[in-house]
C-alpha atoms as a PDB file:
ATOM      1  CA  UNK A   1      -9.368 -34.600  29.702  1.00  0.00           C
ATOM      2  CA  UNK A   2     -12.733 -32.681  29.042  1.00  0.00           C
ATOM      3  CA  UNK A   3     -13.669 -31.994  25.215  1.00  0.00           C
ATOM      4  CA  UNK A   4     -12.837 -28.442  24.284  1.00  0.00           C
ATOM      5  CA  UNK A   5     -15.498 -26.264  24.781  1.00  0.00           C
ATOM      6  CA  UNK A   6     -16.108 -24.753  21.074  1.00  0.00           C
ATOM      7  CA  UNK A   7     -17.065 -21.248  21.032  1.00  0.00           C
ATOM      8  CA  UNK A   8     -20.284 -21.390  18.301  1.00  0.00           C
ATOM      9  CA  UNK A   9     -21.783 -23.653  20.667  1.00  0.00           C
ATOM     10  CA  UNK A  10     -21.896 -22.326  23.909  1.00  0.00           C
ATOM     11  CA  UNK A  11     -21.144 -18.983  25.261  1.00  0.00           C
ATOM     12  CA  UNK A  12     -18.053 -18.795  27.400  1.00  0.00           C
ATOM     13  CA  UNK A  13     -16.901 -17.387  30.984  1.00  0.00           C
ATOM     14  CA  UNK A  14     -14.039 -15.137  30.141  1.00  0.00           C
ATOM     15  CA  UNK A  15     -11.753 -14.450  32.943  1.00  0.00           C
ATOM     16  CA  UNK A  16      -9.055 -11.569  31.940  1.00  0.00           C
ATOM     17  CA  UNK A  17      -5.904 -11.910  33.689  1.00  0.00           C
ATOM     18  CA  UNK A  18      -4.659  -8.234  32.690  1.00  0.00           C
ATOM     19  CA  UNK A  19      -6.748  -5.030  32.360  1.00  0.00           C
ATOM     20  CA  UNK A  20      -4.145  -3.820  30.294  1.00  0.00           C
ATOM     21  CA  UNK A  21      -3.940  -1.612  26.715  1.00  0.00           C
ATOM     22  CA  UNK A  22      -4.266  -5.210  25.043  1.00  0.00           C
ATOM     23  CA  UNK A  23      -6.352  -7.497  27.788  1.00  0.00           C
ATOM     24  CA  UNK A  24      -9.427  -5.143  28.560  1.00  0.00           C
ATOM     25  CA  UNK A  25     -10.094  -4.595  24.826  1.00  0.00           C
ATOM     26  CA  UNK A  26      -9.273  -8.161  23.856  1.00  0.00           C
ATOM     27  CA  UNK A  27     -11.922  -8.868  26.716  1.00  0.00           C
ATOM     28  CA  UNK A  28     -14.770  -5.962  25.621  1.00  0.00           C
ATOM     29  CA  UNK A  29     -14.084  -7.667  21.837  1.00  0.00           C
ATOM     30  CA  UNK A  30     -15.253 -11.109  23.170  1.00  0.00           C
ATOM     31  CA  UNK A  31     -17.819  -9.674  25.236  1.00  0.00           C
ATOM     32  CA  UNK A  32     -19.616  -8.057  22.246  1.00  0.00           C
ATOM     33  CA  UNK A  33     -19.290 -11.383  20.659  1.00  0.00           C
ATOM     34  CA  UNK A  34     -21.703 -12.922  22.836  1.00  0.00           C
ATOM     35  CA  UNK A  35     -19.495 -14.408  25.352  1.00  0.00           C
ATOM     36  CA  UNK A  36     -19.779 -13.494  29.524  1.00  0.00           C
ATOM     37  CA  UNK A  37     -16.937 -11.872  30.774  1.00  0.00           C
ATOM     38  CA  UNK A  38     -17.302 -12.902  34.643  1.00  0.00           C
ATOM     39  CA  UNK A  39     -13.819 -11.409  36.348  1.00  0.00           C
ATOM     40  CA  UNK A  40     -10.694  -9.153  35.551  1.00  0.00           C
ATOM     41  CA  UNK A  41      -7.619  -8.496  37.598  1.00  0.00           C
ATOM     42  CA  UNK A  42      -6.076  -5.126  37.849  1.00  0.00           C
ATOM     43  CA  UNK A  43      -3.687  -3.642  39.785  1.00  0.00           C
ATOM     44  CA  UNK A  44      -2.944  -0.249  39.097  1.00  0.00           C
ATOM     45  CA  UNK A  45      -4.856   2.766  38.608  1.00  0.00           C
ATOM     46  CA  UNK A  46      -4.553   3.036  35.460  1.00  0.00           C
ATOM     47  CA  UNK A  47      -5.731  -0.199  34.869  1.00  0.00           C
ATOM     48  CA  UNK A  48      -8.736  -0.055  37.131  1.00  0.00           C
ATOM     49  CA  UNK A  49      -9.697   2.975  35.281  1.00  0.00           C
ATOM     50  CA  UNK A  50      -9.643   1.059  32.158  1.00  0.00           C
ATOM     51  CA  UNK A  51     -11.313  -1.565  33.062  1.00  0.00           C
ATOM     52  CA  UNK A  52     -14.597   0.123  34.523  1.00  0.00           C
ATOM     53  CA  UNK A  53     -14.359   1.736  31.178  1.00  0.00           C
ATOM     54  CA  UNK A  54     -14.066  -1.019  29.298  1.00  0.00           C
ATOM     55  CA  UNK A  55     -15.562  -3.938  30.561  1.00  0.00           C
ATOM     56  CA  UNK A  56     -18.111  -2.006  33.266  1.00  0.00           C
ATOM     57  CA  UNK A  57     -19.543  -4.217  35.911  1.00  0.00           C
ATOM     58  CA  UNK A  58     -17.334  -6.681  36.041  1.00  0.00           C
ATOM     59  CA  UNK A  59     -15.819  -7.449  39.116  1.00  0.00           C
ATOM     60  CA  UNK A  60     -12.183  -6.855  39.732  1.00  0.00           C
ATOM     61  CA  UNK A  61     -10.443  -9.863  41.625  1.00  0.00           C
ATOM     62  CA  UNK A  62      -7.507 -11.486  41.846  1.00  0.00           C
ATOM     63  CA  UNK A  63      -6.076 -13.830  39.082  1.00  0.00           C
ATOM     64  CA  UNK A  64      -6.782 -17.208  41.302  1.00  0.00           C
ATOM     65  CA  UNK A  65     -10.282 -15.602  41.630  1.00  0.00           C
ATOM     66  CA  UNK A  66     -10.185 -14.919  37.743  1.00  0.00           C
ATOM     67  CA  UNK A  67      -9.080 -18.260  36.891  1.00  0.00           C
ATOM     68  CA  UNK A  68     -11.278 -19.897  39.098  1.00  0.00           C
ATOM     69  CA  UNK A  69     -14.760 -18.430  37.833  1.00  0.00           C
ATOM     70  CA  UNK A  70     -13.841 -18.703  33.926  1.00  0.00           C
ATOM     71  CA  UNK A  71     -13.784 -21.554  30.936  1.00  0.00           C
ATOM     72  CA  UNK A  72     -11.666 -19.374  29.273  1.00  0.00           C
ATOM     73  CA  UNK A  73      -8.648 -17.674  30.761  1.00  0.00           C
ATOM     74  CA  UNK A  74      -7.514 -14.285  28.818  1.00  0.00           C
ATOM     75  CA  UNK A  75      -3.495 -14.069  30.001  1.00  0.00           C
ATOM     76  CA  UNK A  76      -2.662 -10.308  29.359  1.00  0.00           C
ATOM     77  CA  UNK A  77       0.239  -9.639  30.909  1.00  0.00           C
ATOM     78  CA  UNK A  78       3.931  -8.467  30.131  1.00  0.00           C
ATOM     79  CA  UNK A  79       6.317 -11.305  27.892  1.00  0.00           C
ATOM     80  CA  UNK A  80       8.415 -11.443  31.140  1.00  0.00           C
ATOM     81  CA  UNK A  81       5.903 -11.958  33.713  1.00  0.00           C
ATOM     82  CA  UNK A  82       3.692 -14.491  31.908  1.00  0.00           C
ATOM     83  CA  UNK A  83       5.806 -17.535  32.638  1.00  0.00           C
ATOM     84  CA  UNK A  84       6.006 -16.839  36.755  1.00  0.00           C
ATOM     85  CA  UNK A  85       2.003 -16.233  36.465  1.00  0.00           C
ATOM     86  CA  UNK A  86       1.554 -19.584  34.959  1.00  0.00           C
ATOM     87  CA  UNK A  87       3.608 -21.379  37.254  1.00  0.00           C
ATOM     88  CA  UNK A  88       2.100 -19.402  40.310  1.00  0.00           C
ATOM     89  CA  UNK A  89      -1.346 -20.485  39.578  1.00  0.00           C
ATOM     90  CA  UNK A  90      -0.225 -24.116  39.089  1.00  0.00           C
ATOM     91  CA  UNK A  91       1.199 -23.981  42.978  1.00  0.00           C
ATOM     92  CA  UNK A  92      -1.878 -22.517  43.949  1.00  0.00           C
ATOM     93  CA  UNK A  93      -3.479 -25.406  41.809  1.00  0.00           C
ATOM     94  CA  UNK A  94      -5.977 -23.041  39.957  1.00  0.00           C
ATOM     95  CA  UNK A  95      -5.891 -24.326  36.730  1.00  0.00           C
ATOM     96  CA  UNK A  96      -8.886 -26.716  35.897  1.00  0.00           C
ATOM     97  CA  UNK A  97      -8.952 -29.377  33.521  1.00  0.00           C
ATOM     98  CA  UNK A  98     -10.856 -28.836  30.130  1.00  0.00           C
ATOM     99  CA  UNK A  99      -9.847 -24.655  30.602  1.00  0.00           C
ATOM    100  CA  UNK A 100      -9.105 -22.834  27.701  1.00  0.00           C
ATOM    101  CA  UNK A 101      -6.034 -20.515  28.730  1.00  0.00           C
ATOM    102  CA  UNK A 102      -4.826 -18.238  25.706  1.00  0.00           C
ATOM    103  CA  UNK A 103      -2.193 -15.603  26.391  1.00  0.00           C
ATOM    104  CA  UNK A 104      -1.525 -13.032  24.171  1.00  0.00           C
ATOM    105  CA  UNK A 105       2.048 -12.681  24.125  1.00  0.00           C
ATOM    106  CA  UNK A 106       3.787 -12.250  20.584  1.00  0.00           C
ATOM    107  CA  UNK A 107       7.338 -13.520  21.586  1.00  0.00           C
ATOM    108  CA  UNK A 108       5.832 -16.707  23.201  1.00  0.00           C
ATOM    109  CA  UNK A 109       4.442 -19.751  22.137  1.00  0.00           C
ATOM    110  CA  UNK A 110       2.365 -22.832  23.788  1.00  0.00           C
ATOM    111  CA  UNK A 111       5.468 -24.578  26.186  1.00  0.00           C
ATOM    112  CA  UNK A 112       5.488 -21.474  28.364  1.00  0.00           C
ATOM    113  CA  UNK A 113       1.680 -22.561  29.458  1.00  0.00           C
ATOM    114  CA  UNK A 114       3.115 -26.102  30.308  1.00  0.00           C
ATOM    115  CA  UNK A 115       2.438 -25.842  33.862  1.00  0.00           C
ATOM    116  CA  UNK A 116      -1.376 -25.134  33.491  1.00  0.00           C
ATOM    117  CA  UNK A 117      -1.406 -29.009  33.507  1.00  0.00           C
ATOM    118  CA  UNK A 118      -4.902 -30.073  32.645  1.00  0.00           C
ATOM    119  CA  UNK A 119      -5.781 -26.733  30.655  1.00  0.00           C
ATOM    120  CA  UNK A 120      -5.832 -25.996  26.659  1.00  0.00           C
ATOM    121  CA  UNK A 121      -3.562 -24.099  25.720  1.00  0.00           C
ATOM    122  CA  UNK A 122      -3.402 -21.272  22.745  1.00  0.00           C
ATOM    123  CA  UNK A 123      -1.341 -18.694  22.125  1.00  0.00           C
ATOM    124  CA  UNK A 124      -2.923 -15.408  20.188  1.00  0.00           C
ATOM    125  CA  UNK A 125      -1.526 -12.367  19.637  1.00  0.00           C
ATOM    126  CA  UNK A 126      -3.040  -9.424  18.079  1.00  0.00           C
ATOM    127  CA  UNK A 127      -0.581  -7.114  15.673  1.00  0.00           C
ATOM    128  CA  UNK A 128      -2.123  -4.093  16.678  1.00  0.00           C
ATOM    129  CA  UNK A 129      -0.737  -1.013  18.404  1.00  0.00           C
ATOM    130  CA  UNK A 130      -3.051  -0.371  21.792  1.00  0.00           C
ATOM    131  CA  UNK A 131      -2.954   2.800  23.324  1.00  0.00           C
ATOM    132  CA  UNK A 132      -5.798   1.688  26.157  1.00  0.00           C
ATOM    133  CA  UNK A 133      -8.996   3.118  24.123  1.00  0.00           C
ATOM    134  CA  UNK A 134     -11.009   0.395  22.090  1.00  0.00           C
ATOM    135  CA  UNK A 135      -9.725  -0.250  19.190  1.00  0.00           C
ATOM    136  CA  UNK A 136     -11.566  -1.946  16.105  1.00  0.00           C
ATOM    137  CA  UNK A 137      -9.985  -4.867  15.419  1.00  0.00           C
ATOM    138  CA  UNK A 138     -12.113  -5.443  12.252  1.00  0.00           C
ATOM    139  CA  UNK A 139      -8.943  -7.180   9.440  1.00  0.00           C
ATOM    140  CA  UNK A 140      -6.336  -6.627  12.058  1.00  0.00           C
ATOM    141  CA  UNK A 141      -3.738  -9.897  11.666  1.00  0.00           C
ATOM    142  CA  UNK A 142      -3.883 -12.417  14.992  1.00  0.00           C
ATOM    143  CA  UNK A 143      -0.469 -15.081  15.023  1.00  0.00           C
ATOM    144  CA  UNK A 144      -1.781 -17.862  16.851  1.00  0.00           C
ATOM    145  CA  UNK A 145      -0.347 -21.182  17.727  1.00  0.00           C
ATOM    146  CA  UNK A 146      -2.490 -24.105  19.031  1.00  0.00           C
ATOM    147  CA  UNK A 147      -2.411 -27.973  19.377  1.00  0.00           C
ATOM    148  CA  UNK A 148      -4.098 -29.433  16.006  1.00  0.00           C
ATOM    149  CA  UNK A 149      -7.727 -30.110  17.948  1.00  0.00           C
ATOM    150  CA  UNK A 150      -7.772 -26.432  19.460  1.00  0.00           C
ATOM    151  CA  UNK A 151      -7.275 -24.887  16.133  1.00  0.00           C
ATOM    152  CA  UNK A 152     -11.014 -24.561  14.662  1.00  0.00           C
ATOM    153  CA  UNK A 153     -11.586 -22.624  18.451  1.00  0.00           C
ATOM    154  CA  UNK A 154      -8.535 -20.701  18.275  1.00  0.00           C
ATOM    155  CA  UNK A 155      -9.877 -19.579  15.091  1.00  0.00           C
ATOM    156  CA  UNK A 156     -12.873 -18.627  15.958  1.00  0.00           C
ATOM    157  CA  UNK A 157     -12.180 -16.675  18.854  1.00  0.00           C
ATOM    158  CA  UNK A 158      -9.813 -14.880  16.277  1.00  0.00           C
ATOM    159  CA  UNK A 159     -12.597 -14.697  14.078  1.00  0.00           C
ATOM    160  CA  UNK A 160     -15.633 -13.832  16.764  1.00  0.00           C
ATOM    161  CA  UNK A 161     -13.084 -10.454  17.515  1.00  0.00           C
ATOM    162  CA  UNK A 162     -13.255  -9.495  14.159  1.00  0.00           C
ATOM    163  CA  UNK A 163      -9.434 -10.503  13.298  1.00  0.00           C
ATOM    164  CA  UNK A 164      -7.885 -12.618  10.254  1.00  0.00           C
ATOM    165  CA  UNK A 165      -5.941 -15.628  11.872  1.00  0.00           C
ATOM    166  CA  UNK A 166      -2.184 -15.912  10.840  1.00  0.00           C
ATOM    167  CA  UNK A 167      -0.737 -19.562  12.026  1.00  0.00           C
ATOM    168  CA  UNK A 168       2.658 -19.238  13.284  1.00  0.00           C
ATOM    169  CA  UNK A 169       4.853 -22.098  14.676  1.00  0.00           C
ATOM    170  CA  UNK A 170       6.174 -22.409  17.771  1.00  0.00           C
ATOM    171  CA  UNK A 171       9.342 -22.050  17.322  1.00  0.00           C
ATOM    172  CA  UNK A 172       8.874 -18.998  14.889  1.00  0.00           C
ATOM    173  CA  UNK A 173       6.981 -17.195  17.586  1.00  0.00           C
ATOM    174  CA  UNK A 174      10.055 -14.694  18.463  1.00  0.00           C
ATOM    175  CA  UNK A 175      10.635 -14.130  14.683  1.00  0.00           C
ATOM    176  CA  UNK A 176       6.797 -13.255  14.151  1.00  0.00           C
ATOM    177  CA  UNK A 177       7.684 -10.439  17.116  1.00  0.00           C
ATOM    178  CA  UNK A 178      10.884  -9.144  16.280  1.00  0.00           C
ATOM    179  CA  UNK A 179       8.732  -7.684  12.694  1.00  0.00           C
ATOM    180  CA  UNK A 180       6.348  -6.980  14.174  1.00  0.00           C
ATOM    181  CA  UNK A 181       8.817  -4.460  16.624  1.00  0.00           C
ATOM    182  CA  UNK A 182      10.711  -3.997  14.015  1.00  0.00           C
ATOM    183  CA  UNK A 183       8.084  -2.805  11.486  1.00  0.00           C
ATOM    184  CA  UNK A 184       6.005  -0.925  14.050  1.00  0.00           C
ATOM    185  CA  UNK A 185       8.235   0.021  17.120  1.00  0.00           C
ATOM    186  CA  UNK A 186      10.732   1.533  15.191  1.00  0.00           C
ATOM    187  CA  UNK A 187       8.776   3.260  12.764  1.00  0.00           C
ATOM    188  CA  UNK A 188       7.641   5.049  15.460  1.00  0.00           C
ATOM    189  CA  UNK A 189      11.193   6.519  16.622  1.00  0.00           C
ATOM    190  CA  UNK A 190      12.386   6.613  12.921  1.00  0.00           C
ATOM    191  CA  UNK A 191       8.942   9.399  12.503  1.00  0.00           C
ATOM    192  CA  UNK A 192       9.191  11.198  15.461  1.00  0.00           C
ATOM    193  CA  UNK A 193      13.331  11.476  15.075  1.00  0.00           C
ATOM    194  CA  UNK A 194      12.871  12.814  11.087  1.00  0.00           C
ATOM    195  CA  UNK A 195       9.816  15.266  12.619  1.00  0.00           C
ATOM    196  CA  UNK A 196      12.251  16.354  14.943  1.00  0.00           C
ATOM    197  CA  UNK A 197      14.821  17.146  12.024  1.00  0.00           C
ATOM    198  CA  UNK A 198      12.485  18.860  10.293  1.00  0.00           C
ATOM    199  CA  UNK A 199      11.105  21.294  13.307  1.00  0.00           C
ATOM    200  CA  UNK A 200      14.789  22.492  13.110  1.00  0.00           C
ATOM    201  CA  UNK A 201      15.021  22.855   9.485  1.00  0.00           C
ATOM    202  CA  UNK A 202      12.375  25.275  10.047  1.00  0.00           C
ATOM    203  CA  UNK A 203       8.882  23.252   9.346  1.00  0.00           C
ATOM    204  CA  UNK A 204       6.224  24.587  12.234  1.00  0.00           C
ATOM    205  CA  UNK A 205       4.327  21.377  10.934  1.00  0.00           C
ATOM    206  CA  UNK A 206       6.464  18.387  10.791  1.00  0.00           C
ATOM    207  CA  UNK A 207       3.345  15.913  10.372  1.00  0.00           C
ATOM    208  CA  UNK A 208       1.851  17.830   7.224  1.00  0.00           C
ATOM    209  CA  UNK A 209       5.336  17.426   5.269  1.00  0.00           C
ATOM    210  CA  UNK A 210       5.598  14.102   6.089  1.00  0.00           C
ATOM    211  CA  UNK A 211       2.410  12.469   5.996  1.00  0.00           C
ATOM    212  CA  UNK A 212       1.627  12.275   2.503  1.00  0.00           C
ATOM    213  CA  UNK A 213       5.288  11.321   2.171  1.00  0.00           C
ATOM    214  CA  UNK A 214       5.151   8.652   4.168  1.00  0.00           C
ATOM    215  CA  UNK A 215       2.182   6.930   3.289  1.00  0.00           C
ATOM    216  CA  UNK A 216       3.183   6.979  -0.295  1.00  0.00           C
ATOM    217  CA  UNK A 217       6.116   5.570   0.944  1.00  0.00           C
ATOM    218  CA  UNK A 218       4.131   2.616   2.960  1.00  0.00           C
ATOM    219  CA  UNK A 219       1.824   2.381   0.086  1.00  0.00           C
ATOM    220  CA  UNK A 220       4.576   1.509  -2.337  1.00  0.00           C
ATOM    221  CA  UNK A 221       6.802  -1.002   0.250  1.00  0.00           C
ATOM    222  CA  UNK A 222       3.410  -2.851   0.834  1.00  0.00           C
ATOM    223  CA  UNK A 223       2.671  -3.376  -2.702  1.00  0.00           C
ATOM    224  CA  UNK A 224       6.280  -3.282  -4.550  1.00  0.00           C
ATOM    225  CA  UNK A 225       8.883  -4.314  -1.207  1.00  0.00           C
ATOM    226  CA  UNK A 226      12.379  -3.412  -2.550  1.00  0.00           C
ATOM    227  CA  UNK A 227      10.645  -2.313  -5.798  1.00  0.00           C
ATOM    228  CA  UNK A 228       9.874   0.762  -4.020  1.00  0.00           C
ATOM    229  CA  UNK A 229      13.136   2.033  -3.359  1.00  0.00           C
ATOM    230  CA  UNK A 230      13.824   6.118  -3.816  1.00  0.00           C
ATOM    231  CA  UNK A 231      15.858   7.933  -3.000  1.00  0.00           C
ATOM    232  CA  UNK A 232      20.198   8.898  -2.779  1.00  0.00           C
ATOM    233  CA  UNK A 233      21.303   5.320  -1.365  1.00  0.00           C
ATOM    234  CA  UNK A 234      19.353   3.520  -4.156  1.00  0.00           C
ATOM    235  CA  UNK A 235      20.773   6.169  -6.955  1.00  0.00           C
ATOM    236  CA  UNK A 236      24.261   5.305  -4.939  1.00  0.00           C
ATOM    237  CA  UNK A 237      24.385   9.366  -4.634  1.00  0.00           C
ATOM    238  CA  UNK A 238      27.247   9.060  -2.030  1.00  0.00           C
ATOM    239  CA  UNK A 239      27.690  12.756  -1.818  1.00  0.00           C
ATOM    240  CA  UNK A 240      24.296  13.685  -0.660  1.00  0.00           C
ATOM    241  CA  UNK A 241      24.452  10.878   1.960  1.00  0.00           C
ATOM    242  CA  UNK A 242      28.204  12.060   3.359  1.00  0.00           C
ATOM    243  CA  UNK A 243      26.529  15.926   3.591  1.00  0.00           C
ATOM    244  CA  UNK A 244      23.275  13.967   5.510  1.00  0.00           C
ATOM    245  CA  UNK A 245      25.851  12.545   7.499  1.00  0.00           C
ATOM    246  CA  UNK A 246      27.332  15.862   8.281  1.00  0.00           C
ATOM    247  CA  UNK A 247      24.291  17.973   9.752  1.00  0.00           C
ATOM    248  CA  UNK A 248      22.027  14.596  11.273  1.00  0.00           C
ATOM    249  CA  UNK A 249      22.366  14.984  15.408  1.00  0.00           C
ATOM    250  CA  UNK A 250      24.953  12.505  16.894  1.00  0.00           C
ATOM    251  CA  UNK A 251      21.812  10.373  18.724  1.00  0.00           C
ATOM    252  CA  UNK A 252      20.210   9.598  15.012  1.00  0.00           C
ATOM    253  CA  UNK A 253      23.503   9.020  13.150  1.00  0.00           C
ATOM    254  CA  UNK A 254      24.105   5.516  14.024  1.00  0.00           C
ATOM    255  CA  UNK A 255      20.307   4.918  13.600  1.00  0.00           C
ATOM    256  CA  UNK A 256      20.615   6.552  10.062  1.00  0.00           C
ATOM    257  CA  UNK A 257      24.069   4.411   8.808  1.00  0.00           C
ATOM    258  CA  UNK A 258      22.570   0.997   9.838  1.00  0.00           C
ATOM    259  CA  UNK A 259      19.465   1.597   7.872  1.00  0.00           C
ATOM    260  CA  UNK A 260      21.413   3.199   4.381  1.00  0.00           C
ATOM    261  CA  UNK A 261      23.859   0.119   4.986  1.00  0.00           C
ATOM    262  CA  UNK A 262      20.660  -2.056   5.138  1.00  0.00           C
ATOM    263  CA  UNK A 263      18.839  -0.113   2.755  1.00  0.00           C
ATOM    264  CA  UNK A 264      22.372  -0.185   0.328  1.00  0.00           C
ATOM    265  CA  UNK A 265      22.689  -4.227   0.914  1.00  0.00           C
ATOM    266  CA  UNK A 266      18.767  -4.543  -0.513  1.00  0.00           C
ATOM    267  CA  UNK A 267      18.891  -1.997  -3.435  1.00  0.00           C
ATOM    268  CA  UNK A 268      22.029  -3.918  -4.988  1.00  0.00           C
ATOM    269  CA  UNK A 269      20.075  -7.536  -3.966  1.00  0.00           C
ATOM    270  CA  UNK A 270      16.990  -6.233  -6.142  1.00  0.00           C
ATOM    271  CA  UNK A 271      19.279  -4.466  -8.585  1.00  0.00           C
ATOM    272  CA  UNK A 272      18.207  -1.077  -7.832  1.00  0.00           C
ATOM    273  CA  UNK A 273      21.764  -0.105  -7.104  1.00  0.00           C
ATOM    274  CA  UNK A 274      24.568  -1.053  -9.599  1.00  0.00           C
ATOM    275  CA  UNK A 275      27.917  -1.994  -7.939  1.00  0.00           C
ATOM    276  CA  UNK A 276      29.745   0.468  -9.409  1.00  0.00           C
ATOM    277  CA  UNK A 277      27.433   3.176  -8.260  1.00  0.00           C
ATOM    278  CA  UNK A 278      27.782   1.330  -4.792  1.00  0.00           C
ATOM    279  CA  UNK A 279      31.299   1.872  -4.429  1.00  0.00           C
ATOM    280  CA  UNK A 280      31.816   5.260  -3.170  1.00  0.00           C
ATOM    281  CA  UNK A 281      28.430   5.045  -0.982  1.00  0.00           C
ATOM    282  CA  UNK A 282      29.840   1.794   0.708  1.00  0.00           C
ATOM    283  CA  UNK A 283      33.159   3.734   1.284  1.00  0.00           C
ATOM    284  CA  UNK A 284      31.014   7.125   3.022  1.00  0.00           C
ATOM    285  CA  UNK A 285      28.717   3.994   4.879  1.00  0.00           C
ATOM    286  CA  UNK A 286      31.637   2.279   6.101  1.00  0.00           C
END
């Protein structure tokens, strides 16, 4: 096997397999580090679009193409496509020894690039949301897995993009994801579902009652986790939560009981909530 082509010494050929929300800004980010991105693939319009935008003048081809021009393959593509791209390009015997192939998939880890036979494989994912503008990614957190040798480069691509490397094991890869979705992805809903509440409660400006609310709220769970607690399930106020469960629309009321239960079960872990105070809000929760 070739010797892994370190990043600090020699520029690289970056092939994107993706022009995607994540892949084309991944790509731009390594471009601006110095590095030649040679080739993306894109199939839609959408992602055409972004990558003139993003990485203009570089040609669009097809991922053999890609993978044939680059040292260093960029796989951008969805969890549940990335393991019939791998193996396609190893029938199509694409993959050249010595290649660095990273993917950027949170839920995966090194075994689905197995078939790249020959190739180095690292797995680095960016927890960042992408809309499909640039994004800084100065601080944001990067899981990666790599073999032992390929660490010092998977850490300085991480590092070259402006990101803080966070080593995760293989086979914690989908637990790494599943907080990440949890933490972000639902946040999301939970926001847009309590803005929707409050447009009917009367509040022409959902986002200006919440905002400040919110980020003190964030603030606080960052800093103090449990410690942070407020409000009627950590006071065990099992009235106010039975009339919340009353008014809330029938789509958010399951949402709403799993998270009190949740919130309940972590309040009395931390001692926030006294069992006796629990008692009457376990009986509304159940």
């Amino acid at each position: 096997m070739n010797a892994p082509v370190r990043p600090d010494a020699a520029r690289l050929r970056v092939g994107v397999v993706g022009a995607g929300r994540v892949g084309s800004v991944l790509g731009a980010a390594l471009r601006r580090a110095g590095h030649d991105v040679v080739a993306v693939s894109a199939v839609s319009e959408a992602s055409r679009e972004r990558a003139a935008r993003l990485l203009p003048g570089v040609p669009v081809l097809s991922p053999d193409e890609v993978v044939s021009r680059s040292t260093l393959v960029l796989l951008a593509v969805p969890d549940d496509v990335l393991a019939g791209l791998v193996q396609g390009l190893a029938d199509l015997a694409s993959w050249q020894p010595g290649q660095l192939v990273v993917h950027v998939s949170g839920r995966h880890g090194l075994a689905v690039l197995a078939p790249a036979v020959g190739a180095l494989p690292m797995a680095i994912h960016p927890a960042l949301p992408f809309s499909g503008a640039d994004v800084d990614l100065a601080g944001a957190s990067f899981g990666v897995t790599a073999p032992e040798v390929l660490c010092p480069i998977a850490e300085a691509l991480v590092l070259e993009m402006g990101g803080r490397p966070v080593w995760v094991s293989e086979e914690l890869r989908p637990l790494w994801h599943a907080a990440l979705a949890h933490g972000a992805n639902h946040l999301v809903t939970l926001v847009a579902s309590a803005a929707d509440m409050l447009r009917e409660a009367g509040a022409e400006d959902p986002g200006a009652v919440l905002g400040p609310l919110l980020q003190a709220a964030l603030d606080g769970a960052l800093q103090r986790g449990d410690g942070a607690l407020t409000g009627p399930v950590s006071r065990g106020d099992a009235g106010t939560v039975a009339a919340h469960l009353e008014v809330i629309p029938d789509a958010v009321r399951p949402a709403y009981l799993a998270l009190a239960r949740l919130t309940a079960d972590r309040a009395l872990a931390a001692g926030r909530l006294k069992s006796q105070q629990a008692e009457g809000l376990l009986g509304v929760l159940a």
